[in-house]
PDB file of N, CA and C in Angstrom:
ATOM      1  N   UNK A   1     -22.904 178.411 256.636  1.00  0.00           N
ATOM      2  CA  UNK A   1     -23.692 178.483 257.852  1.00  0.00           C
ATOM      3  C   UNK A   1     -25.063 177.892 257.548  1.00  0.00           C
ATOM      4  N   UNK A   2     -25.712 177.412 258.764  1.00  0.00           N
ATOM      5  CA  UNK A   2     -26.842 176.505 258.330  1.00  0.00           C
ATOM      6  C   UNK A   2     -27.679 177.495 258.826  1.00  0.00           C
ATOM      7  N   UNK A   3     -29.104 176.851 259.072  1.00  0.00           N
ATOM      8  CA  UNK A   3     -30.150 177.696 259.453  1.00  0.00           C
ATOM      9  C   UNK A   3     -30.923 176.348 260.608  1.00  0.00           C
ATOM     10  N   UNK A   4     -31.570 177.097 261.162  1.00  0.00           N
ATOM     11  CA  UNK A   4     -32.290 175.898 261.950  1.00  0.00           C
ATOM     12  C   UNK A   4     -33.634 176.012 263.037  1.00  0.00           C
ATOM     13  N   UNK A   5     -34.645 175.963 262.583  1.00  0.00           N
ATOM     14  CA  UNK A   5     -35.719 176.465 263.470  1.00  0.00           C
ATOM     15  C   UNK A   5     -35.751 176.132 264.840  1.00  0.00           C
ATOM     16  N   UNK A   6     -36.012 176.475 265.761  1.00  0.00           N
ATOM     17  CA  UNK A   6     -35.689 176.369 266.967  1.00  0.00           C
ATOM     18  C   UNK A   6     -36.727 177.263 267.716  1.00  0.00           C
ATOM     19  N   UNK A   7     -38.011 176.267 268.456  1.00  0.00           N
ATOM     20  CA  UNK A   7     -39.419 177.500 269.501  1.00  0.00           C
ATOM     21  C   UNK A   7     -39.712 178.273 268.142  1.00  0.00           C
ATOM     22  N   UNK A   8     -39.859 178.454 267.209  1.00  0.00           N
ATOM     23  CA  UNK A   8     -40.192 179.126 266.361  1.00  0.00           C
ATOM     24  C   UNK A   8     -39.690 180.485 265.781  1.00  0.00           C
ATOM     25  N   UNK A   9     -37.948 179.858 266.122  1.00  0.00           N
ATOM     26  CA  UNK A   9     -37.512 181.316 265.670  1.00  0.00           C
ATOM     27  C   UNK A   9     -35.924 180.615 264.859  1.00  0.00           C
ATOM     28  N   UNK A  10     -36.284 181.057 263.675  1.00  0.00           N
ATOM     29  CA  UNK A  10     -34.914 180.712 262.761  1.00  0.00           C
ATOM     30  C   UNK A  10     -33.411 181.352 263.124  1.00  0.00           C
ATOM     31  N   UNK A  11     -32.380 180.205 264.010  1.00  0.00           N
ATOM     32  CA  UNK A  11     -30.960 180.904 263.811  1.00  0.00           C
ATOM     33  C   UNK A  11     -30.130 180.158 262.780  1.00  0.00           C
ATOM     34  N   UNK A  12     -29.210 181.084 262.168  1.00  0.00           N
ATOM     35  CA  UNK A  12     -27.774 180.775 262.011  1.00  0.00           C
ATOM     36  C   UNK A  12     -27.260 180.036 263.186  1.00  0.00           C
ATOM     37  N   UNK A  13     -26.576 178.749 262.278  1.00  0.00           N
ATOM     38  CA  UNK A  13     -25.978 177.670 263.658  1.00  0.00           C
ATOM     39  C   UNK A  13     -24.616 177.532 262.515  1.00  0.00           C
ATOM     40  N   UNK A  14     -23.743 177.317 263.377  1.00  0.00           N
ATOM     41  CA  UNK A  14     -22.295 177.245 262.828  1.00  0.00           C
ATOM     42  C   UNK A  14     -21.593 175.815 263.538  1.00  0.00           C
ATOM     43  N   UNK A  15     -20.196 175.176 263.250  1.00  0.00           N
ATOM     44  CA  UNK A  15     -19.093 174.946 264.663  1.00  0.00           C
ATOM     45  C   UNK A  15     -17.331 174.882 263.565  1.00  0.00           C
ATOM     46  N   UNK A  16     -17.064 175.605 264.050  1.00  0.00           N
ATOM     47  CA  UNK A  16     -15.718 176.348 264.041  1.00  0.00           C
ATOM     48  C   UNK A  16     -14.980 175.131 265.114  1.00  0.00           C
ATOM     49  N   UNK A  17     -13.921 175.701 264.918  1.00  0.00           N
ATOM     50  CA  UNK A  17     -12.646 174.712 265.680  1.00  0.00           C
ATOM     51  C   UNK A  17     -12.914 175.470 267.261  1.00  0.00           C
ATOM     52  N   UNK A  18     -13.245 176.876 267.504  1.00  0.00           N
ATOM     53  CA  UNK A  18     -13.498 177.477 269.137  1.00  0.00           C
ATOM     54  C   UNK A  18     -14.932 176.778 269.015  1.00  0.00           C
ATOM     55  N   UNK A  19     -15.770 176.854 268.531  1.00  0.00           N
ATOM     56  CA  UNK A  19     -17.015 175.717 269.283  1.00  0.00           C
ATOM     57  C   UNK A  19     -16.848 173.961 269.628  1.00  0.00           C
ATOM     58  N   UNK A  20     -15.870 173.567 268.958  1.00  0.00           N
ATOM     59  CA  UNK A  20     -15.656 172.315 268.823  1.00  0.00           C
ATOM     60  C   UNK A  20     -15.054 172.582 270.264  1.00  0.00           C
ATOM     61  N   UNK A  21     -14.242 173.309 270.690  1.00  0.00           N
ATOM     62  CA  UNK A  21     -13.595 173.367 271.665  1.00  0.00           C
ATOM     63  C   UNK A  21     -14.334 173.478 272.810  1.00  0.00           C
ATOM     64  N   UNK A  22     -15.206 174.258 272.758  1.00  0.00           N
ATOM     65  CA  UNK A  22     -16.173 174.579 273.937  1.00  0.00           C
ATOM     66  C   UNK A  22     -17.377 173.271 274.197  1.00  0.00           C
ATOM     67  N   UNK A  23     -17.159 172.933 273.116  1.00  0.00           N
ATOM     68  CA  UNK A  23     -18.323 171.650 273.274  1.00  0.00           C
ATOM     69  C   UNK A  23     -17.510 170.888 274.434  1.00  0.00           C
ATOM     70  N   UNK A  24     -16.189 170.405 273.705  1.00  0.00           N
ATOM     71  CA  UNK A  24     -15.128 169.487 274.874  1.00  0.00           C
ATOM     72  C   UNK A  24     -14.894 169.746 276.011  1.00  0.00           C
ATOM     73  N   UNK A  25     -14.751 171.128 276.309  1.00  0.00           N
ATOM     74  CA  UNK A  25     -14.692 171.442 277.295  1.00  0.00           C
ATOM     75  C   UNK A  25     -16.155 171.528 278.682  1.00  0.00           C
ATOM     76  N   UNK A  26     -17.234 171.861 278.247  1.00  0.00           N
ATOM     77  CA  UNK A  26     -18.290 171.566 278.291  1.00  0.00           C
ATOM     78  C   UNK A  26     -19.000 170.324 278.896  1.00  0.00           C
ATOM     79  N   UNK A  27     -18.332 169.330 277.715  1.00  0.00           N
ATOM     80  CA  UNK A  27     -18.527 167.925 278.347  1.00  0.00           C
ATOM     81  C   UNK A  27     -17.326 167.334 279.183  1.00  0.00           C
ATOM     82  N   UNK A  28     -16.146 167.880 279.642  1.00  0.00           N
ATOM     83  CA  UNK A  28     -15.302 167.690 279.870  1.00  0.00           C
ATOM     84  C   UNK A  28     -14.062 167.122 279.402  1.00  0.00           C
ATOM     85  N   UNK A  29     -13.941 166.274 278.416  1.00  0.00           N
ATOM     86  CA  UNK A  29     -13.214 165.512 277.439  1.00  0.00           C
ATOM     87  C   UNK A  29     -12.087 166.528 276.594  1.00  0.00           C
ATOM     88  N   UNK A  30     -10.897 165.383 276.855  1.00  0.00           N
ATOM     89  CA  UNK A  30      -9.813 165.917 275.876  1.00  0.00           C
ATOM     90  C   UNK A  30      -9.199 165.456 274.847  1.00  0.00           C
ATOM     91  N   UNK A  31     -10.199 164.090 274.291  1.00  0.00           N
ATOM     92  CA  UNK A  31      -9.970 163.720 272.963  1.00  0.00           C
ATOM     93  C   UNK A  31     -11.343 162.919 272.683  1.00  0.00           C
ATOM     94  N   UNK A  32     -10.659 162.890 271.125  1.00  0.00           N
ATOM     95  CA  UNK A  32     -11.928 162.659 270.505  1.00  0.00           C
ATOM     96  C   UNK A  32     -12.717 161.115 270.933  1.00  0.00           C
ATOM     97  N   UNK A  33     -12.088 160.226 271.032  1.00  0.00           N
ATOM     98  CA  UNK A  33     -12.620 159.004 271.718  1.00  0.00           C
ATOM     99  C   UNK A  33     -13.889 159.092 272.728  1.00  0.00           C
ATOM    100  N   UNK A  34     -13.169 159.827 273.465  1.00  0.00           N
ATOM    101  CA  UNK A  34     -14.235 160.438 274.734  1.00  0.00           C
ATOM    102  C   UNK A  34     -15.419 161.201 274.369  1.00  0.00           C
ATOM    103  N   UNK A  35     -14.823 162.250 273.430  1.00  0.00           N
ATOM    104  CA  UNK A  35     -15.759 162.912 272.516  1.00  0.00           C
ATOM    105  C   UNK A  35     -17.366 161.747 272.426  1.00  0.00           C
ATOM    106  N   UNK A  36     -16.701 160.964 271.295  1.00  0.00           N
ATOM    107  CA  UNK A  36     -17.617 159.793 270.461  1.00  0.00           C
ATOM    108  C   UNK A  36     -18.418 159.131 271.740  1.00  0.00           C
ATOM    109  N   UNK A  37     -17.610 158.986 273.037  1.00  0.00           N
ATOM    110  CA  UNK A  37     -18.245 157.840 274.231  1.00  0.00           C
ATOM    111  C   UNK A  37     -19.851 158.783 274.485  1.00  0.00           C
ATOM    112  N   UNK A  38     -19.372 160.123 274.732  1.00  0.00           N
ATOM    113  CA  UNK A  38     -20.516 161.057 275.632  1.00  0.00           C
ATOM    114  C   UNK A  38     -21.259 161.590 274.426  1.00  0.00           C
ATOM    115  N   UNK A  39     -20.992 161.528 272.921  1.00  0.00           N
ATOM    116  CA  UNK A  39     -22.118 161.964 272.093  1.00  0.00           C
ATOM    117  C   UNK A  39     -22.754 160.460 271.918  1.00  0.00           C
ATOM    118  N   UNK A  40     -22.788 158.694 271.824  1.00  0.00           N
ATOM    119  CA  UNK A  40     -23.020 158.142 271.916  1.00  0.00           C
ATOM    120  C   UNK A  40     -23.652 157.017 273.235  1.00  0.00           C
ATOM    121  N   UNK A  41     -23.278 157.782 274.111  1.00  0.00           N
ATOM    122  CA  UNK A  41     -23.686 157.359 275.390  1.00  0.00           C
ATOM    123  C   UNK A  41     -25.395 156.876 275.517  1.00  0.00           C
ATOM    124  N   UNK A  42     -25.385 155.973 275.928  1.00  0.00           N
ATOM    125  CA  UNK A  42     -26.454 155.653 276.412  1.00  0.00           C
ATOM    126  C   UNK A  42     -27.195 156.219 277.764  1.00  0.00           C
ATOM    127  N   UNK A  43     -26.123 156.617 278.253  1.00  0.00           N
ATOM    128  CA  UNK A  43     -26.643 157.739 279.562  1.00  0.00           C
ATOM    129  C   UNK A  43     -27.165 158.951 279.780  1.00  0.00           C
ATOM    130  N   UNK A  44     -28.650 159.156 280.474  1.00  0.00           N
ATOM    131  CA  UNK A  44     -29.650 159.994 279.933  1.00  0.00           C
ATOM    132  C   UNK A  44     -28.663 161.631 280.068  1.00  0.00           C
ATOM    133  N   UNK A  45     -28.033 161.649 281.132  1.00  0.00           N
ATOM    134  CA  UNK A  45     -27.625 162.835 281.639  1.00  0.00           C
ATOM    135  C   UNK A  45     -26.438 163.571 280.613  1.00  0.00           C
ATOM    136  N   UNK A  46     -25.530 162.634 280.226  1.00  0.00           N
ATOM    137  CA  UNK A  46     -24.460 162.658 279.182  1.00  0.00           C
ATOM    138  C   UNK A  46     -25.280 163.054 277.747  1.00  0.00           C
ATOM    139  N   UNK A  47     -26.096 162.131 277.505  1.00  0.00           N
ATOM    140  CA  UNK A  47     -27.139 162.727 276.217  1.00  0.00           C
ATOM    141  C   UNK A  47     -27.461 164.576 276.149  1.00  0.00           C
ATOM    142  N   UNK A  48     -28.240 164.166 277.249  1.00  0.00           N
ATOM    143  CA  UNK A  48     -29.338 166.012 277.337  1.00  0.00           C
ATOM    144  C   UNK A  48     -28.653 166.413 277.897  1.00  0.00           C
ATOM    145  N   UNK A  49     -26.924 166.565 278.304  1.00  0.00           N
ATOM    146  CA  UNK A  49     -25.697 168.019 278.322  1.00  0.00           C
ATOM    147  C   UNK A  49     -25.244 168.405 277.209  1.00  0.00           C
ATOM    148  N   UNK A  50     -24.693 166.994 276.566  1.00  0.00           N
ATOM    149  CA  UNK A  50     -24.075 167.179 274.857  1.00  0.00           C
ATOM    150  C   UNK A  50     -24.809 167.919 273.771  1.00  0.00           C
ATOM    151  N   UNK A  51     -26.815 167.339 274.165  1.00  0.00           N
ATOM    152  CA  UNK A  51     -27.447 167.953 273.273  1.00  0.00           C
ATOM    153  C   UNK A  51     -27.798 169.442 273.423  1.00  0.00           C
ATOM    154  N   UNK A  52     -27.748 170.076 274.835  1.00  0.00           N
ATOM    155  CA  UNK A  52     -28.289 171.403 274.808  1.00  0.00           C
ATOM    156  C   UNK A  52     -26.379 172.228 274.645  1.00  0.00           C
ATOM    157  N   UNK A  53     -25.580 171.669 275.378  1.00  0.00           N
ATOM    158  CA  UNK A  53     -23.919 172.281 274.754  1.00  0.00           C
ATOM    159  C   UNK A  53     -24.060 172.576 272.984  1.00  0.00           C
ATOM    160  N   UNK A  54     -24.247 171.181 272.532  1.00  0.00           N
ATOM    161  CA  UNK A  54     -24.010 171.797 270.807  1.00  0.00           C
ATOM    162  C   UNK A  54     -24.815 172.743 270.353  1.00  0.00           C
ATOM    163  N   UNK A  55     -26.631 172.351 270.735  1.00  0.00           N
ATOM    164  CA  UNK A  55     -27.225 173.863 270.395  1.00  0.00           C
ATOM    165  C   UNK A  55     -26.634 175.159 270.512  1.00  0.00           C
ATOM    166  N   UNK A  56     -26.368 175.118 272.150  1.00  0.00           N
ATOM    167  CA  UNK A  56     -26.039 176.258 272.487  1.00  0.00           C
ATOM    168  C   UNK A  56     -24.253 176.862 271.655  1.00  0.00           C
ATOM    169  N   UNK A  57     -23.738 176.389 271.512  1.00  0.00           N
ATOM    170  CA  UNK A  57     -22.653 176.633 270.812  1.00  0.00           C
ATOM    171  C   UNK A  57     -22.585 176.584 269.375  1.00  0.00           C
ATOM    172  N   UNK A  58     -23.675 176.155 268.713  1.00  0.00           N
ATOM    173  CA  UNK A  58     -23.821 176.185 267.593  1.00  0.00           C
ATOM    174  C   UNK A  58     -24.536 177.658 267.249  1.00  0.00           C
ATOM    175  N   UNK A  59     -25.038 177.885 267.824  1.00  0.00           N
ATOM    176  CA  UNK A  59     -25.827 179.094 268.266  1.00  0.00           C
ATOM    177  C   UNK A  59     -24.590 179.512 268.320  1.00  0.00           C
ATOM    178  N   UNK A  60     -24.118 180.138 269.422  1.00  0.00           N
ATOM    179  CA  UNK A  60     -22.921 180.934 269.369  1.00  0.00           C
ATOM    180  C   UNK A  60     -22.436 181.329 268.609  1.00  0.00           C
ATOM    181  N   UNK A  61     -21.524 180.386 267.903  1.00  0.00           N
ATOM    182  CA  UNK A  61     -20.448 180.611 267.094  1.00  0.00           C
ATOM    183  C   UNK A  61     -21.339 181.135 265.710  1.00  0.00           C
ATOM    184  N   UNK A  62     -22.802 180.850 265.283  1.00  0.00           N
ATOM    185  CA  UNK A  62     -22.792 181.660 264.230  1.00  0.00           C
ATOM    186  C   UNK A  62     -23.120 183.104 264.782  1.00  0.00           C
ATOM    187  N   UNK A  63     -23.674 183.330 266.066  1.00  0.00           N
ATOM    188  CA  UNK A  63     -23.287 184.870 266.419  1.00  0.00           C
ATOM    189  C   UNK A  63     -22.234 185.521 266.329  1.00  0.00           C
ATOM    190  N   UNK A  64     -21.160 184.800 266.558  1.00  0.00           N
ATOM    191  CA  UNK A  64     -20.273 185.337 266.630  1.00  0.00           C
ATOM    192  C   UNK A  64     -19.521 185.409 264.956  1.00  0.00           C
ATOM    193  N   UNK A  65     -19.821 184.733 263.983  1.00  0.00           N
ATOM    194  CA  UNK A  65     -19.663 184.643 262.908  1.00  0.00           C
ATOM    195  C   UNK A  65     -20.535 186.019 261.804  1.00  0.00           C
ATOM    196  N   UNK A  66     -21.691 186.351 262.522  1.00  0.00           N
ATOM    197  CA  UNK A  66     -22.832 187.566 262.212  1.00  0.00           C
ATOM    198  C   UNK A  66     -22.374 188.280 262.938  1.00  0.00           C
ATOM    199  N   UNK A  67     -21.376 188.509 263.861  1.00  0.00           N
ATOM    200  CA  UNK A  67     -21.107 189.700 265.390  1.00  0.00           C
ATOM    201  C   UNK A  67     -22.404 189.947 266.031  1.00  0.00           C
ATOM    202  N   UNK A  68     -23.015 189.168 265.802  1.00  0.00           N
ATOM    203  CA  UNK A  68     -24.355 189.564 266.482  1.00  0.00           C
ATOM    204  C   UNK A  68     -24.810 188.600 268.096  1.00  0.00           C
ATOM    205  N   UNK A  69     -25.581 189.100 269.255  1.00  0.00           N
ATOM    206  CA  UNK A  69     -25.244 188.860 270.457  1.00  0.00           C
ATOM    207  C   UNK A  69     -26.288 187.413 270.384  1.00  0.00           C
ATOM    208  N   UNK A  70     -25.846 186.069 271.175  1.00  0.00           N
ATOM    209  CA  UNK A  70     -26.814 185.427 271.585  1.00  0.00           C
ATOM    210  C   UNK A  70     -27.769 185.805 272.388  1.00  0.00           C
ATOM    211  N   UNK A  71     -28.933 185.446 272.187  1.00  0.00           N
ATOM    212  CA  UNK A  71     -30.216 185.713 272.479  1.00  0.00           C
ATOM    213  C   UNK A  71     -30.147 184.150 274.284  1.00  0.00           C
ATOM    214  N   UNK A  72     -29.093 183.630 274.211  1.00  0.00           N
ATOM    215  CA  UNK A  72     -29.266 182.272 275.031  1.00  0.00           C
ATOM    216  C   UNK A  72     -27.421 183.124 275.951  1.00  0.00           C
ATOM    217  N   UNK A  73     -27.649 182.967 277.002  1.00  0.00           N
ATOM    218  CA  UNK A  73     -26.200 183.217 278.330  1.00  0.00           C
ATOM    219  C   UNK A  73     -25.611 181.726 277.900  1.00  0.00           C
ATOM    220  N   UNK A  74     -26.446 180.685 278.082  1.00  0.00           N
ATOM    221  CA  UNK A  74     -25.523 179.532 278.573  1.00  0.00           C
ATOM    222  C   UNK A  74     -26.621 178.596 278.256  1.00  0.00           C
ATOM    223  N   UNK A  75     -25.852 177.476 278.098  1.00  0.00           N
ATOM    224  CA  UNK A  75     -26.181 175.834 277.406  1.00  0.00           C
ATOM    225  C   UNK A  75     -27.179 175.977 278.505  1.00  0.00           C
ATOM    226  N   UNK A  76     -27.197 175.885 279.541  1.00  0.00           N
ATOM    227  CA  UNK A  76     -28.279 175.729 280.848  1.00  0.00           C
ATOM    228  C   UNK A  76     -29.386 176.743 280.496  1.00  0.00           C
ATOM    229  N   UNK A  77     -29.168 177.782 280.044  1.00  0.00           N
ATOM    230  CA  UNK A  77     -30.019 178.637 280.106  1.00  0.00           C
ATOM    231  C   UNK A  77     -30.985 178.225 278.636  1.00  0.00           C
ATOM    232  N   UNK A  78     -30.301 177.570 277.456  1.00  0.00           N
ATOM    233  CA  UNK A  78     -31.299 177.001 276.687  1.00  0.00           C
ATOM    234  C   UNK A  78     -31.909 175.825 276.801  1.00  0.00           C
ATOM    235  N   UNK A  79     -31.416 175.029 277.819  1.00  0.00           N
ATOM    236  CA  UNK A  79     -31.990 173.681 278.264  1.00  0.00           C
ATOM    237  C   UNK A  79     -33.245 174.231 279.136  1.00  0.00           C
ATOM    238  N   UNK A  80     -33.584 175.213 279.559  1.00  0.00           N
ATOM    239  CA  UNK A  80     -34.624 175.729 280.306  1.00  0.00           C
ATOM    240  C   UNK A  80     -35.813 175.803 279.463  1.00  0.00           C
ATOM    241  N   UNK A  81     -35.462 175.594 278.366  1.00  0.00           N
ATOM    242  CA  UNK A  81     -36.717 176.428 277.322  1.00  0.00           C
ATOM    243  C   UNK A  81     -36.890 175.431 276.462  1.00  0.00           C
ATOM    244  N   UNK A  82     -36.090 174.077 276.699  1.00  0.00           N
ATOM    245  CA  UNK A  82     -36.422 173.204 275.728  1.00  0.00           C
ATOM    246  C   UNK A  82     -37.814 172.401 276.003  1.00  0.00           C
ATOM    247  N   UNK A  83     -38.723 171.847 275.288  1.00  0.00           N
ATOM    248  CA  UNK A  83     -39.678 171.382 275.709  1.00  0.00           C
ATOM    249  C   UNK A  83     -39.979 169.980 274.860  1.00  0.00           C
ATOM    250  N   UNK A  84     -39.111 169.612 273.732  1.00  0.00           N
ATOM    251  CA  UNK A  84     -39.382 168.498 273.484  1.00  0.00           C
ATOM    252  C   UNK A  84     -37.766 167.950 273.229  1.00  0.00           C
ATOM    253  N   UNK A  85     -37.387 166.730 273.270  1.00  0.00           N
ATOM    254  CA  UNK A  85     -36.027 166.958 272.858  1.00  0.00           C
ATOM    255  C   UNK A  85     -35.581 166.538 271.586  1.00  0.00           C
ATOM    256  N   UNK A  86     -36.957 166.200 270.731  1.00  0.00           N
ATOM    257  CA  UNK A  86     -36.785 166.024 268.996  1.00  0.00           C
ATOM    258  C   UNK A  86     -36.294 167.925 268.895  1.00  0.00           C
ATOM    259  N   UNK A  87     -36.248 169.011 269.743  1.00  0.00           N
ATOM    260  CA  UNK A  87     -36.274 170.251 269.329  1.00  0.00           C
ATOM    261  C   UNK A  87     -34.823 170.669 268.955  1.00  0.00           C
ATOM    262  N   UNK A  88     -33.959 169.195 269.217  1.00  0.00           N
ATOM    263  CA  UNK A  88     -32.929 170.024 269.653  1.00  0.00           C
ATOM    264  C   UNK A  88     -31.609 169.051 268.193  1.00  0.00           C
ATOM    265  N   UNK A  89     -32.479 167.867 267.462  1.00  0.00           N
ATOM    266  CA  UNK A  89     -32.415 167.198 266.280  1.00  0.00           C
ATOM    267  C   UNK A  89     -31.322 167.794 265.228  1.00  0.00           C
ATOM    268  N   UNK A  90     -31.899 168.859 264.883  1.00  0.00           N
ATOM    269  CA  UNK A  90     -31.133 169.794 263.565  1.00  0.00           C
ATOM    270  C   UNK A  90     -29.927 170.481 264.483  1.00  0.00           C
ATOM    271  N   UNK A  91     -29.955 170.427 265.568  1.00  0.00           N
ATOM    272  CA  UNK A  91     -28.124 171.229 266.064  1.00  0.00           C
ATOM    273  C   UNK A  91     -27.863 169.931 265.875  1.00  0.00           C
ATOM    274  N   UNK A  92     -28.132 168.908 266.181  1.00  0.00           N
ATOM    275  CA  UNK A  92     -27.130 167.643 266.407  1.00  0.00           C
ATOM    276  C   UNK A  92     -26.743 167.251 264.847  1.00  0.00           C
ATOM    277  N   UNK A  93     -27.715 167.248 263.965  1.00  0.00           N
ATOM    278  CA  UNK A  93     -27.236 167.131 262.349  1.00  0.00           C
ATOM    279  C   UNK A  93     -26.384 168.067 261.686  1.00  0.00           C
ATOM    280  N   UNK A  94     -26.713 169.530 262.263  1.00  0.00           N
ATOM    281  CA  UNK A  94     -25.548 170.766 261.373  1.00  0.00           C
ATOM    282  C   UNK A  94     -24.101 169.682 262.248  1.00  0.00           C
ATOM    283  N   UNK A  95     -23.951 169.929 263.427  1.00  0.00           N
ATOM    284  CA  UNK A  95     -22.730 169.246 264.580  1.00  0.00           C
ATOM    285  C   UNK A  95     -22.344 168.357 263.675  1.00  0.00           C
ATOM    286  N   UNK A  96     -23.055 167.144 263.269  1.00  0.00           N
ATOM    287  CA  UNK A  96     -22.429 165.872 262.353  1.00  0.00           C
ATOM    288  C   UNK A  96     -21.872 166.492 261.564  1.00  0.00           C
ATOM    289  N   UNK A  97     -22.533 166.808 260.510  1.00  0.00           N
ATOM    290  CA  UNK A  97     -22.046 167.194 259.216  1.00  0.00           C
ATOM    291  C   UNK A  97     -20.283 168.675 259.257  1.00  0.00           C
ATOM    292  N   UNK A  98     -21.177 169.060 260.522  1.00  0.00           N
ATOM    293  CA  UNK A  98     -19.480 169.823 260.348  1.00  0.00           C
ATOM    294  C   UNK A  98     -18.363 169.221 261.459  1.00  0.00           C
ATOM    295  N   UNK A  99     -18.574 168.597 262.454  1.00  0.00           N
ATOM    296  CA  UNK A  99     -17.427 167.626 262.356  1.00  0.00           C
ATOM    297  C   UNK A  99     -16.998 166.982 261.768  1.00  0.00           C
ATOM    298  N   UNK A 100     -17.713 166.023 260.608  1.00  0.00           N
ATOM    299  CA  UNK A 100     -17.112 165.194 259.987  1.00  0.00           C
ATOM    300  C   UNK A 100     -16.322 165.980 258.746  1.00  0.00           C
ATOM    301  N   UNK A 101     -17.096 167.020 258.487  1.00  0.00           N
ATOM    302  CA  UNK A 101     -15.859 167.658 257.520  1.00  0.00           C
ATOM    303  C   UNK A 101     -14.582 168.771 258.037  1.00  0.00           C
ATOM    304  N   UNK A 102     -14.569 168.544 258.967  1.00  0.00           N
ATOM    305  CA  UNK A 102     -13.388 169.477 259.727  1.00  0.00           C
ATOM    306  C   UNK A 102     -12.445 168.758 259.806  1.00  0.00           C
ATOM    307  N   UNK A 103     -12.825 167.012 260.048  1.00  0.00           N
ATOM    308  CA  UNK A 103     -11.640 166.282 260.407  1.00  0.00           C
ATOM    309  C   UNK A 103     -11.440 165.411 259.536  1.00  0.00           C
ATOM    310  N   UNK A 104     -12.511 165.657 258.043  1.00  0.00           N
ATOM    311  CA  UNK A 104     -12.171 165.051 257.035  1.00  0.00           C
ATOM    312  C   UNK A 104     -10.672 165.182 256.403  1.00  0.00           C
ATOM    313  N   UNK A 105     -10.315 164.554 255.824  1.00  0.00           N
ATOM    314  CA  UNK A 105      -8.922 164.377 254.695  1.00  0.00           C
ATOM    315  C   UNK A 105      -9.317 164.143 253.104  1.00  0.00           C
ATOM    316  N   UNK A 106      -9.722 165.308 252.466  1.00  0.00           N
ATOM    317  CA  UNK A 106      -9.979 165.279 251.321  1.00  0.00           C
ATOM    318  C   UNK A 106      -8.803 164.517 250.239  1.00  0.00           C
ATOM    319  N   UNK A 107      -9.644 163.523 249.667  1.00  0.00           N
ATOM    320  CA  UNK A 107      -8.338 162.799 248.890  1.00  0.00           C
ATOM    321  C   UNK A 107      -7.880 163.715 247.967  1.00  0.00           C
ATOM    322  N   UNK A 108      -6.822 163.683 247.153  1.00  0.00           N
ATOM    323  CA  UNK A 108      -6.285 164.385 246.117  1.00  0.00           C
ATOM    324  C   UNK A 108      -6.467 163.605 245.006  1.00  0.00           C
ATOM    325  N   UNK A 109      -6.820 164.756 244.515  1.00  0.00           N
ATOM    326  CA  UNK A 109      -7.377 164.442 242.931  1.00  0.00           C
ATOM    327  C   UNK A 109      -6.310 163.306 241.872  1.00  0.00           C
ATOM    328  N   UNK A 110      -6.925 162.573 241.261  1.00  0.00           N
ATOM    329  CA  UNK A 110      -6.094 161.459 240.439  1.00  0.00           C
ATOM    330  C   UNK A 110      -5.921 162.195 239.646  1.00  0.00           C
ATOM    331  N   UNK A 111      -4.382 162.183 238.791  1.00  0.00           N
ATOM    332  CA  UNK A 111      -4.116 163.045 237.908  1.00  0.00           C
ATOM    333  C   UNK A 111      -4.946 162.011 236.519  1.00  0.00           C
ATOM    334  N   UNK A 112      -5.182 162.718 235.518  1.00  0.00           N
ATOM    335  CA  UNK A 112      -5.536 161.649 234.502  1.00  0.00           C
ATOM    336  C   UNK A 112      -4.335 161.879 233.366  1.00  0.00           C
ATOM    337  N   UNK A 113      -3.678 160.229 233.014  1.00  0.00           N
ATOM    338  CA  UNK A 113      -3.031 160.662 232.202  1.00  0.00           C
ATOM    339  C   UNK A 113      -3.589 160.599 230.774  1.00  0.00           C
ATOM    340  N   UNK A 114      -2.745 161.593 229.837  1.00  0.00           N
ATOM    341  CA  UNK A 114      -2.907 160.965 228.180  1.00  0.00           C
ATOM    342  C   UNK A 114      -3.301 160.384 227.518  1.00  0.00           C
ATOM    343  N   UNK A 115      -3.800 160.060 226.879  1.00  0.00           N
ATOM    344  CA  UNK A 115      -4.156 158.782 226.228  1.00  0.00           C
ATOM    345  C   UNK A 115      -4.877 158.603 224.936  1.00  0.00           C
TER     346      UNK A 115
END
């Protein structure tokens, strides 16, 4: 679990396979292609949904990982409080880093022979 300052208050941010899910659902999309179109989009509105969804679900899921309650109802309800949108940077970097290893394929180790 990562950590991530946020208005000046440090959470646990997570994404699990149910946040990955809620993100999609969220943005509407049912594969990853689509996924990549609306986190890469050049479109302002597609941008600042994707970016306050992953906060907010990144958020989540490490509550729910601590059993402990979000402090945020809904992606909307933390887009209310955002005030710069560099604020929202470090959910989008924990998001990279744990998608790309969720859907990574770790190679298998080369055996070494004898010699």
């Amino acid at each position: 679990m990562d950590k991530v300052e946020f208005l000046g208050k440090s959470y646990d941010v997570a994404f699990d396979m149910q946040a990955f899910e809620d993100i999609a659902n969220a943005l509407g999309v049912d594969n990853i292609e689509q996924m990549g179109e609306k986190l890469m989009s050049g479109n302002i509105i597609a941008l600042l949904k994707s970016s306050r969804s992953i906060a907010f679900y990144g958020i989540d899921c490490g509550c729910r990982k601590n059993k402990t309650e979000n402090s945020f109802k809904s992606a909307d309800e933390l887009g209310d409080v955002v005030t710069k949108f560099s604020d929202l940077s470090p959910f989008s970097e924990v998001f990279t880093k744990s998608w790309l290893g969720f859907f990574s394929v770790d190679a298998p180790e080369e055996k070494k022979g004898k010699g």
